[in-house]
C-alpha atoms as a PDB file:
ATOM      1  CA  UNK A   1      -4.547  13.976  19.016  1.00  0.00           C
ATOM      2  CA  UNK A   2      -3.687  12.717  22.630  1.00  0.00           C
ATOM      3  CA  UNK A   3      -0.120  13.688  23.558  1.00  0.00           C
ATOM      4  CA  UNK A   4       0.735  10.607  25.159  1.00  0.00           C
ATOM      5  CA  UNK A   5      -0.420   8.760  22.303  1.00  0.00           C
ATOM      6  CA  UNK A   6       0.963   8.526  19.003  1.00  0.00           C
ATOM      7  CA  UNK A   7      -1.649   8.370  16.145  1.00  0.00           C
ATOM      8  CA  UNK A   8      -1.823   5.993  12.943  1.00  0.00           C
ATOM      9  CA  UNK A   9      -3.433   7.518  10.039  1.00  0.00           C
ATOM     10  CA  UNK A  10      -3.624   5.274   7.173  1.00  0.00           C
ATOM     11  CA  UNK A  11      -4.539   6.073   3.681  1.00  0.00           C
ATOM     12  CA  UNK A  12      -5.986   4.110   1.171  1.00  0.00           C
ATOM     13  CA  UNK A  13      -6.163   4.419  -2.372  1.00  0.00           C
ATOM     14  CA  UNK A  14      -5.639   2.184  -5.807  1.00  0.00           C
ATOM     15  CA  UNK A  15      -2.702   2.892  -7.950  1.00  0.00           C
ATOM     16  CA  UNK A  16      -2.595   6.174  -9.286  1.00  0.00           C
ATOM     17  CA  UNK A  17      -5.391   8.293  -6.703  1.00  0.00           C
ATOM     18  CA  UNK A  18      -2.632  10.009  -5.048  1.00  0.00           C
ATOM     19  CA  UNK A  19      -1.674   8.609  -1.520  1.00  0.00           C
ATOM     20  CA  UNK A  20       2.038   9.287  -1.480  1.00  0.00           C
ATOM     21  CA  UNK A  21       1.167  13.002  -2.235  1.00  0.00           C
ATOM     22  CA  UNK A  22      -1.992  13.038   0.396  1.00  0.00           C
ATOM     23  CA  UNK A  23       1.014  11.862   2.881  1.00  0.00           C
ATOM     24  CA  UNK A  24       3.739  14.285   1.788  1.00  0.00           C
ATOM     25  CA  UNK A  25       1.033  17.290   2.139  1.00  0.00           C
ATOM     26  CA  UNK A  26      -0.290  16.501   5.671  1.00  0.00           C
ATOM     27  CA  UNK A  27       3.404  15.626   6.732  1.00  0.00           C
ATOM     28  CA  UNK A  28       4.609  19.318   5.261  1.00  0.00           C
ATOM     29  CA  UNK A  29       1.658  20.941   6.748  1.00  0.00           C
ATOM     30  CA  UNK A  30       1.634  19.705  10.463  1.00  0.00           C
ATOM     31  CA  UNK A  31       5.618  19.458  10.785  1.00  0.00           C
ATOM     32  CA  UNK A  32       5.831  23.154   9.295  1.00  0.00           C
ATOM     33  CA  UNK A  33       4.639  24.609  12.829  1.00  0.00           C
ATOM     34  CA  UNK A  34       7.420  22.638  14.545  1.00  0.00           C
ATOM     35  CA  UNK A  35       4.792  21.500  17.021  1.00  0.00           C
ATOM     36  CA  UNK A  36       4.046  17.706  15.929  1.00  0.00           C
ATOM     37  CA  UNK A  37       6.608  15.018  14.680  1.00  0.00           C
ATOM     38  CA  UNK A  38       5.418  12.967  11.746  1.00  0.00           C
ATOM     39  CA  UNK A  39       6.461  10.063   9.773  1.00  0.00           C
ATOM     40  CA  UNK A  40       5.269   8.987   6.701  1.00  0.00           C
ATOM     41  CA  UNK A  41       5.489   5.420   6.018  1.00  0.00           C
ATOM     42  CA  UNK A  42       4.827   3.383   2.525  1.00  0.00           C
ATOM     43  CA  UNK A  43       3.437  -0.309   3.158  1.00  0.00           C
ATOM     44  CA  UNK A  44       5.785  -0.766  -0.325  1.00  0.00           C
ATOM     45  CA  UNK A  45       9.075  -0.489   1.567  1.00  0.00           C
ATOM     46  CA  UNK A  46       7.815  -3.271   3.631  1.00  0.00           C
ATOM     47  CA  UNK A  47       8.065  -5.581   0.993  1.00  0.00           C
ATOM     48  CA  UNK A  48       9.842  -9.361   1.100  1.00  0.00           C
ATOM     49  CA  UNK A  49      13.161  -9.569  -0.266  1.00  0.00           C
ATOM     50  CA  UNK A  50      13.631 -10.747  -3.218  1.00  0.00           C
ATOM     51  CA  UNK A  51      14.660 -14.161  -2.142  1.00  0.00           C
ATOM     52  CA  UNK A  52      11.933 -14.849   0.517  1.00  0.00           C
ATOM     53  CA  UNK A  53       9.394 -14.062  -2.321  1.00  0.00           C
ATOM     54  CA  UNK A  54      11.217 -16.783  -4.200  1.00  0.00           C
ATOM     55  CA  UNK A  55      11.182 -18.811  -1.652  1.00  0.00           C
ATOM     56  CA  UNK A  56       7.326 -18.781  -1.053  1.00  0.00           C
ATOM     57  CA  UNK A  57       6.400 -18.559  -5.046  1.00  0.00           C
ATOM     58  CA  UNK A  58       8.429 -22.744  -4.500  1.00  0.00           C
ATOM     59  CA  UNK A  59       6.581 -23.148  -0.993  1.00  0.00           C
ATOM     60  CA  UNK A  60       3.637 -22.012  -1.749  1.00  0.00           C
ATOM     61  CA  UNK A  61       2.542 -20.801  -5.252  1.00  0.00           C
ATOM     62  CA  UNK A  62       4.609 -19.354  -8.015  1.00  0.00           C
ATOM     63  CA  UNK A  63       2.756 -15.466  -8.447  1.00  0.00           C
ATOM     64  CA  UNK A  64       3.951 -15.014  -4.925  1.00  0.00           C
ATOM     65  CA  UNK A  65       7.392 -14.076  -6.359  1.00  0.00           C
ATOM     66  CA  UNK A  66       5.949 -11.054  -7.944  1.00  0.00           C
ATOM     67  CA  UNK A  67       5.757  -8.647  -5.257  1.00  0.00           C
ATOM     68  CA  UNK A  68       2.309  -6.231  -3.978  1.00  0.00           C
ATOM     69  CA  UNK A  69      -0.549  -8.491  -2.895  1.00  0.00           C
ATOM     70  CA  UNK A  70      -0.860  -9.561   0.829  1.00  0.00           C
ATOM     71  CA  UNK A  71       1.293 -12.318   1.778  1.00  0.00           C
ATOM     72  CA  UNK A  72       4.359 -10.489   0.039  1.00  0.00           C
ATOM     73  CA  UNK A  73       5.280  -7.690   2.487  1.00  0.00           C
ATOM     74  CA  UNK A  74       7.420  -8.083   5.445  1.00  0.00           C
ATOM     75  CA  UNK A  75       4.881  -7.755   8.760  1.00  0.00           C
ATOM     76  CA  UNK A  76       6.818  -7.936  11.321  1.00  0.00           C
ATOM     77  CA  UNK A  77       8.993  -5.855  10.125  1.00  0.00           C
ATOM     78  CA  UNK A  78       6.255  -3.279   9.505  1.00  0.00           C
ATOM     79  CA  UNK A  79       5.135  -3.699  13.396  1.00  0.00           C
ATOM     80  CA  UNK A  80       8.954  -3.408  14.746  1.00  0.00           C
ATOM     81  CA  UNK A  81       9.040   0.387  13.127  1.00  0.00           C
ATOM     82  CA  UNK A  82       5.674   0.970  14.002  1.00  0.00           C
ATOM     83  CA  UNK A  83       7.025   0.321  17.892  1.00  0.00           C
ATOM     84  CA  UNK A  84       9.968   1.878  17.602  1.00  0.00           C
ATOM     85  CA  UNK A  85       8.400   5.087  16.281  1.00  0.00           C
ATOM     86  CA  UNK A  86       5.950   4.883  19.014  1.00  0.00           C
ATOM     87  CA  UNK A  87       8.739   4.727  21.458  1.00  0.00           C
ATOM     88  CA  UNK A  88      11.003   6.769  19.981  1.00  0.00           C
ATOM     89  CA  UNK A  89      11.944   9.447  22.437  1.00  0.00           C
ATOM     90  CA  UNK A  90      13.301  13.275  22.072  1.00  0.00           C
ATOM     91  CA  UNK A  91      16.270  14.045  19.953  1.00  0.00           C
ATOM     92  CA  UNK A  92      16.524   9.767  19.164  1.00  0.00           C
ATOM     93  CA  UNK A  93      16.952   8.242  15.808  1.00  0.00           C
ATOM     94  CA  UNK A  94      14.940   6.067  13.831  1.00  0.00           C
ATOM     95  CA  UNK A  95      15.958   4.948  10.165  1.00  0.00           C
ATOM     96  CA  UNK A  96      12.856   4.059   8.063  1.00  0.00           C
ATOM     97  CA  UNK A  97      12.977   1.275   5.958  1.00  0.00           C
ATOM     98  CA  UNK A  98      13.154   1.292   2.015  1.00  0.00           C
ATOM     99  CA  UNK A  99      12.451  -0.583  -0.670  1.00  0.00           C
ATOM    100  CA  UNK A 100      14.767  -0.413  -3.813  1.00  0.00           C
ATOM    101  CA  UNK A 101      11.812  -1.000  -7.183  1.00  0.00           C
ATOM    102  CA  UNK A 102      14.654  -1.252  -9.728  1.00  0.00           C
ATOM    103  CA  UNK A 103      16.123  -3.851  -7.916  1.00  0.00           C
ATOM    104  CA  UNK A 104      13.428  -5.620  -7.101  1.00  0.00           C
ATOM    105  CA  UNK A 105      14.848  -5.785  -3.547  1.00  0.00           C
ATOM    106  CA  UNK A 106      15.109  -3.901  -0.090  1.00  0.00           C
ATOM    107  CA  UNK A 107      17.717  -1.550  -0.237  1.00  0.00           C
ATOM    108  CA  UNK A 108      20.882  -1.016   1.759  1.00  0.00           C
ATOM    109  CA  UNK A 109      20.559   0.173   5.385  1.00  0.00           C
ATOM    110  CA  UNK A 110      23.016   2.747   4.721  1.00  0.00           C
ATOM    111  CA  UNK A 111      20.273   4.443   2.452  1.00  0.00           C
ATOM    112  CA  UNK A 112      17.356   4.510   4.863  1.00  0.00           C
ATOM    113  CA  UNK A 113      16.501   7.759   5.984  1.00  0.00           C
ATOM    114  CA  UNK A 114      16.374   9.078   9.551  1.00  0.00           C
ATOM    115  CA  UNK A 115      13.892  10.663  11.712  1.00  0.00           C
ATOM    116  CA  UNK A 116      14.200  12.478  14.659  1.00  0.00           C
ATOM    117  CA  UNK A 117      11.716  11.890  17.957  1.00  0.00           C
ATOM    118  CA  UNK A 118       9.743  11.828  18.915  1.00  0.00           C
ATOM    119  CA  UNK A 119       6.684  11.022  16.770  1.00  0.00           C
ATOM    120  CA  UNK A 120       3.377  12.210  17.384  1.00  0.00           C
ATOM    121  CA  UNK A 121       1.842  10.975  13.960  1.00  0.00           C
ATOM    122  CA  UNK A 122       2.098   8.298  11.848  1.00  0.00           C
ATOM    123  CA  UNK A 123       0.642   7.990   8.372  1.00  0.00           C
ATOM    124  CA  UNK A 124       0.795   4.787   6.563  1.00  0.00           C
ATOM    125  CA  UNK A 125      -0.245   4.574   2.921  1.00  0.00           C
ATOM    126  CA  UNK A 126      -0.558   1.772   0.348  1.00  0.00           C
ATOM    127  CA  UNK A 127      -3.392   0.126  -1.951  1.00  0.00           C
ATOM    128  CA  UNK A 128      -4.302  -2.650   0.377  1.00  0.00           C
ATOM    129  CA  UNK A 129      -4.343  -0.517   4.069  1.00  0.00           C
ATOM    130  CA  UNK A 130      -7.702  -1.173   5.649  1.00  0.00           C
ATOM    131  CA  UNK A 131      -8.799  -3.791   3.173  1.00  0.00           C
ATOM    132  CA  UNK A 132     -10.674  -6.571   4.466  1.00  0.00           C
ATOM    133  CA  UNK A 133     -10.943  -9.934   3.224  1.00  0.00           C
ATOM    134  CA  UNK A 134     -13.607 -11.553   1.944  1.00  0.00           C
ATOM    135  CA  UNK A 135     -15.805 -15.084   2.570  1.00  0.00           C
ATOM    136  CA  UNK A 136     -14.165 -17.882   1.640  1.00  0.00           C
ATOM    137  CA  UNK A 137     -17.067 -18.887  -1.050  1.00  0.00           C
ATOM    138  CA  UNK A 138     -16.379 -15.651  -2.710  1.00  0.00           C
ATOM    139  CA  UNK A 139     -12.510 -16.645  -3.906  1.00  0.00           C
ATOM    140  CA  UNK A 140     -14.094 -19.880  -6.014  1.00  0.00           C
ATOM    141  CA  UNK A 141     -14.608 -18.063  -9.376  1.00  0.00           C
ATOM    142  CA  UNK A 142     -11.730 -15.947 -10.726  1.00  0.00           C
ATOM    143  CA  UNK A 143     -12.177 -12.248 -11.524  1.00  0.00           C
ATOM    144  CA  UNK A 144      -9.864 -12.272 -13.961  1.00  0.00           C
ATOM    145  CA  UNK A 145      -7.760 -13.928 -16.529  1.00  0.00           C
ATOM    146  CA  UNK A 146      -4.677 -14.086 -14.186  1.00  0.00           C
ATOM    147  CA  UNK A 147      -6.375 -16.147 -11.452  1.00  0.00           C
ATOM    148  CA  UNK A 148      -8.199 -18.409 -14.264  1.00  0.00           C
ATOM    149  CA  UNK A 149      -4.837 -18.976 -16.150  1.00  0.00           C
ATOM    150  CA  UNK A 150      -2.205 -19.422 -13.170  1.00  0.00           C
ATOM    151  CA  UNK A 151      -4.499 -20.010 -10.364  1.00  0.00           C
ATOM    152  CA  UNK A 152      -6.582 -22.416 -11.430  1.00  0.00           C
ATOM    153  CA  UNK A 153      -6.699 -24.347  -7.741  1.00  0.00           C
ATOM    154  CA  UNK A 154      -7.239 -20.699  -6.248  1.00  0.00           C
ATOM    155  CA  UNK A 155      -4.373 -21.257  -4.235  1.00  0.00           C
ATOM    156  CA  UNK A 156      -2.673 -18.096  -4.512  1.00  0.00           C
ATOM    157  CA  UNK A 157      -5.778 -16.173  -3.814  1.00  0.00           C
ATOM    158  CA  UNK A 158      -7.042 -18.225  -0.677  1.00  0.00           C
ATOM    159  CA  UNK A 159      -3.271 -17.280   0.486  1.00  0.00           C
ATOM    160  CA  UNK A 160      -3.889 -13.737   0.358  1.00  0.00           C
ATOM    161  CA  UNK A 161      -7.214 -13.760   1.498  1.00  0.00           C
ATOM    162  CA  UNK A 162      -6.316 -15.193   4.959  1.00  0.00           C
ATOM    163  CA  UNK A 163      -2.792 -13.772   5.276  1.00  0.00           C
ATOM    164  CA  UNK A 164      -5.334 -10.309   4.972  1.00  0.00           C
ATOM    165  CA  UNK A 165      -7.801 -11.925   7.497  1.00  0.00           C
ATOM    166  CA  UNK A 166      -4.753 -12.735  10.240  1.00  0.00           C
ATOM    167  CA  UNK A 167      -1.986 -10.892  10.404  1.00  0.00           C
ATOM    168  CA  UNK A 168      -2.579  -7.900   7.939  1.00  0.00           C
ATOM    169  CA  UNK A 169      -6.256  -7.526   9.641  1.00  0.00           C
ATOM    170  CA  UNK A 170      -4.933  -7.350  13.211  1.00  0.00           C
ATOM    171  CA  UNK A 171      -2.291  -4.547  11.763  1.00  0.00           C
ATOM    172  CA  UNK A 172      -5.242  -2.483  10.281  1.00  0.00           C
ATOM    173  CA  UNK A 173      -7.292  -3.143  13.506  1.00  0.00           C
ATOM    174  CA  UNK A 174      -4.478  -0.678  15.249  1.00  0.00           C
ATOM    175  CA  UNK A 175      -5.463   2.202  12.695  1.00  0.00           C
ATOM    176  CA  UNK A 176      -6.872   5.269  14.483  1.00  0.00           C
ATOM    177  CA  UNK A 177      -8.203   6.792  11.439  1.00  0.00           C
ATOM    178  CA  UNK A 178      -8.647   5.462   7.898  1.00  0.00           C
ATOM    179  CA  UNK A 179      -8.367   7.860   4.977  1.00  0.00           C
ATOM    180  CA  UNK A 180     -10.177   6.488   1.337  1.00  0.00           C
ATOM    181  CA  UNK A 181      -9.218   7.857  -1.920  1.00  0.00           C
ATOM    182  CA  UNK A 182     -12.193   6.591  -4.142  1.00  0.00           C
ATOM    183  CA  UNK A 183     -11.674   5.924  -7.873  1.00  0.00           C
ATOM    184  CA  UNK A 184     -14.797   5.999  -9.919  1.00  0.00           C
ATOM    185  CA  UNK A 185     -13.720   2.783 -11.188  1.00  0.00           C
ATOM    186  CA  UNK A 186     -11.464  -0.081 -12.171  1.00  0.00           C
ATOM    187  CA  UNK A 187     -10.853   1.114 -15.597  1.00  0.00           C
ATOM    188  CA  UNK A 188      -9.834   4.596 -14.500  1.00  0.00           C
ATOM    189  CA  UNK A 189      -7.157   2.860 -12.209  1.00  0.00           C
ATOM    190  CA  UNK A 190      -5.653   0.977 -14.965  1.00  0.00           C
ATOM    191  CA  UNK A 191      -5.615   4.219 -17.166  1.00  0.00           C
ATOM    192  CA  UNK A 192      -4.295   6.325 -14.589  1.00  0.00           C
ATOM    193  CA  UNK A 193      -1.371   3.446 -13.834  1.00  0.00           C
ATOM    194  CA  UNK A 194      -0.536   3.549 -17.497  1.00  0.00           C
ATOM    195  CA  UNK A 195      -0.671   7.100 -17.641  1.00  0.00           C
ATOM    196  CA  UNK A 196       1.780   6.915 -14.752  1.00  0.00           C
ATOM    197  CA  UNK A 197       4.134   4.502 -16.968  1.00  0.00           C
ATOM    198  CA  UNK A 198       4.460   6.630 -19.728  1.00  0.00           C
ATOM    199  CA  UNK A 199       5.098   9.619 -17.492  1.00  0.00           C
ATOM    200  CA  UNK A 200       8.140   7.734 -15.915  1.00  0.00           C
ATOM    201  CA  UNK A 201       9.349   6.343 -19.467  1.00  0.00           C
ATOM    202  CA  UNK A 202       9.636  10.091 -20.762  1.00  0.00           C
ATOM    203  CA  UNK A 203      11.910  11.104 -17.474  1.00  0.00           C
ATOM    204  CA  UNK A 204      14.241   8.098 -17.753  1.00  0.00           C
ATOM    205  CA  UNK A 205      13.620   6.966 -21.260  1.00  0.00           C
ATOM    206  CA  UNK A 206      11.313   5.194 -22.980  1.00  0.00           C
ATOM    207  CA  UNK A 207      14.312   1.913 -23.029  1.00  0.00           C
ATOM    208  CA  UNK A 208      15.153   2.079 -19.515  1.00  0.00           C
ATOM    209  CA  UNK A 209      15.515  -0.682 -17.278  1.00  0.00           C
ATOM    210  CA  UNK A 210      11.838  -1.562 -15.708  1.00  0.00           C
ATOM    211  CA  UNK A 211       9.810   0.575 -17.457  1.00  0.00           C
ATOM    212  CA  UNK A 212       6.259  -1.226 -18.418  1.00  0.00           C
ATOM    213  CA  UNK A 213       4.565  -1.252 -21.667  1.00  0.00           C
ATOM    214  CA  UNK A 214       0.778  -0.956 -21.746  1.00  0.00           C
ATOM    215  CA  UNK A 215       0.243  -4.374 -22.071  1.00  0.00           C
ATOM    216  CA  UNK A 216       2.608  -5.171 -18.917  1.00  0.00           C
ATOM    217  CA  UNK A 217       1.021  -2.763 -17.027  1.00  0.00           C
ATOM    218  CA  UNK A 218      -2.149  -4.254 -17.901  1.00  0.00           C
ATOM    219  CA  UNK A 219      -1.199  -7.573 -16.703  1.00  0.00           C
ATOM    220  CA  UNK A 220       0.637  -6.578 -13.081  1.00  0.00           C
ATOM    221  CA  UNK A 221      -2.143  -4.889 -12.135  1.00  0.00           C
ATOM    222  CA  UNK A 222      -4.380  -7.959 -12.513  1.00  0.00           C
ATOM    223  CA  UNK A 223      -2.562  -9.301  -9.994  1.00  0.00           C
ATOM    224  CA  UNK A 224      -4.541  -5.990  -7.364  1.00  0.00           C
ATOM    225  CA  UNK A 225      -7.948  -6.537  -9.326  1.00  0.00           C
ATOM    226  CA  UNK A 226      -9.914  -8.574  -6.885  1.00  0.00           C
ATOM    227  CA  UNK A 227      -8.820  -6.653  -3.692  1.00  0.00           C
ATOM    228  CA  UNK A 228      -8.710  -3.023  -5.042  1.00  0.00           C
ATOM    229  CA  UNK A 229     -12.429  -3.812  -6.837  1.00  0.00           C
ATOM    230  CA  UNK A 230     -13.925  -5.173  -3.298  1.00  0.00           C
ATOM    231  CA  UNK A 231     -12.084  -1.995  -2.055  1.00  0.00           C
ATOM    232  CA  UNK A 232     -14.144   0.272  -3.854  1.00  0.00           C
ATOM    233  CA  UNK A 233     -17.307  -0.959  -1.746  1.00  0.00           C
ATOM    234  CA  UNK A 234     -15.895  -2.121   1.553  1.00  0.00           C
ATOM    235  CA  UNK A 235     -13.205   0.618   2.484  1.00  0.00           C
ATOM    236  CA  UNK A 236     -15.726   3.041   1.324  1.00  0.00           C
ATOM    237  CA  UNK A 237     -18.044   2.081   4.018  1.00  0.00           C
ATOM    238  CA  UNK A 238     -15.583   1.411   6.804  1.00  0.00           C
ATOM    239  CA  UNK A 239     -13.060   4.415   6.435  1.00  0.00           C
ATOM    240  CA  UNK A 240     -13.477   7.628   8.310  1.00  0.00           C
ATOM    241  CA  UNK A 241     -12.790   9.974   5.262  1.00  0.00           C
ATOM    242  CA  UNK A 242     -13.398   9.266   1.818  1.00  0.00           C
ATOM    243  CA  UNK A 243     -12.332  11.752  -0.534  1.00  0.00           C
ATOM    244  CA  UNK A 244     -13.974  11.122  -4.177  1.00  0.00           C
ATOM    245  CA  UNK A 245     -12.244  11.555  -7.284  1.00  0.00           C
ATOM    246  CA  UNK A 246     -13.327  11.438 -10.983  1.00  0.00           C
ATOM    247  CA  UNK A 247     -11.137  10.571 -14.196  1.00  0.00           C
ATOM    248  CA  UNK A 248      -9.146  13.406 -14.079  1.00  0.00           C
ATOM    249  CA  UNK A 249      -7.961  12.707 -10.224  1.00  0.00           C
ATOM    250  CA  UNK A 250     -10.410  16.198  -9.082  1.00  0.00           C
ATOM    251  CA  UNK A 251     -12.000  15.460  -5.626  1.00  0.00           C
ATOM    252  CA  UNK A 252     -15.586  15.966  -6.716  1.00  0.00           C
ATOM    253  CA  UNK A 253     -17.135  15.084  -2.798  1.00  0.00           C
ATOM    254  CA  UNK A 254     -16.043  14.002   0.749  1.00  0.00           C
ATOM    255  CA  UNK A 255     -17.842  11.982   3.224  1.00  0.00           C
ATOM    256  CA  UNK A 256     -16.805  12.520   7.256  1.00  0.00           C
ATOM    257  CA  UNK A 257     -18.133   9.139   9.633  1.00  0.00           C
ATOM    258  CA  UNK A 258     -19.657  10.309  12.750  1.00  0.00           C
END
């Protein structure tokens, strides 16, 4: 890691593989030396408000309200921390965004936390970092019942698709190393995201406020299915790590590029 450089690690993996953990464990184990400042960033707090979502699902196609795909996260945003971490100097501040889930909306300011510079490693997770788009010819059948029900034109996914060949490709492009967590599959994602469901409907209640039932959860994640599948063969070849996993989440190989 050059000193006068601060590095961007991002991690991908599909709901469920274990990127918010992969982050917390590399931040714990290079900060507890005191030697290197990290921060650990989630491409979910970077999400629209509420009300810009709703303002493109009018403008431009109604499943843009619900929030996760391309085209529903807040870019800019996500390059102004990126900056400011970069430039963030000893003994400064920098608050790090959040995103409130229960809400459905960015939270207060006054809740962000803090970190302290200056910053010699970033590492930014979420489903979609490093994901590439794919040939426009490719978006004409649906891959699922979402897209053939409430995307008929293929609006919605021809927004994605080039909102991840513009600006969300020319944010990867800045990545200095890509990390892949490889599911063996689709189905074991959607398992593993109910599993994850039930798990938070037993610590707050199985009648709490947001909580999914399989059938839900089996619908919101249609809305990942085309990128996260194409994921499985294109971030595999491009990242720089790829840690496999099988249906029980066990890292059964690792591949190292170059």
């Amino acid at each position: 890691m050059s000193p006068d450089k601060t590095f961007l690690l991002g991690i991908n993996g599909a709901q469920g593989t274990g990127k918010s953990t992969l982050a917390a464990y590399l931040a714990l184990a290079l900060e507890e030396p005191g030697e290197q400042g990290v921060a650990v960033l989630s491409i979910d707090d970077f999400y629209l408000t509420r009300a810009e979502r709703q303002m493109l699902s009018r403008t431009v196609h109604p499943l843009l309200a619900t929030r996760g795909v391309p085209g529903t996260h807040d870019v800019p945003m996500l390059r102004e921390c990126l900056d400011g971490l970069r430039g963030l100097g000893t003994n400064e501040r920098y608050r790090l965004p959040r995103f409130d889930k229960a809400a459905d909306d960015r939270a207060e300011q006054a809740s962000w936390p803090a970190i302290n510079g200056p910053v010699d490693l970033i590492i930014l997770e979420g489903w979609c970092i490093g994901s590439v788009a794919e040939p426009d010819a490719d978006l004409d059948a649906p891959v699922n019942e979402l897209e053939a029900d409430r995307d008929v034109d293929g609006r919605w996914r021809r927004y994605v698709n080039e909102r991840l060949r513009t600006d969300y490709g020319e944010l990867f492009a800045e990545l200095d190393a890509l990390v892949f967590l490889q599911a063996p599959d689709f189905e074991a994602i959607l398992r593993w995201r109910i599993e994850q469901e039930h798990k938070l409907a037993d610590a707050a209640g199985k009648h709490a406020a947001g909580i999914m039932s399989d059938g839900e959860v089996r619908e919101f994640i249609r809305y990942f299915e085309r990128i996260t599948r194409r994921n499985l063969h294109t971030v595999r070849s491009s990242a720089d790590i790829v840690f496999e996993l099988d249906g029980y989440h066990d890292c059964v190989a690792s591949h190292y590029r170059g």
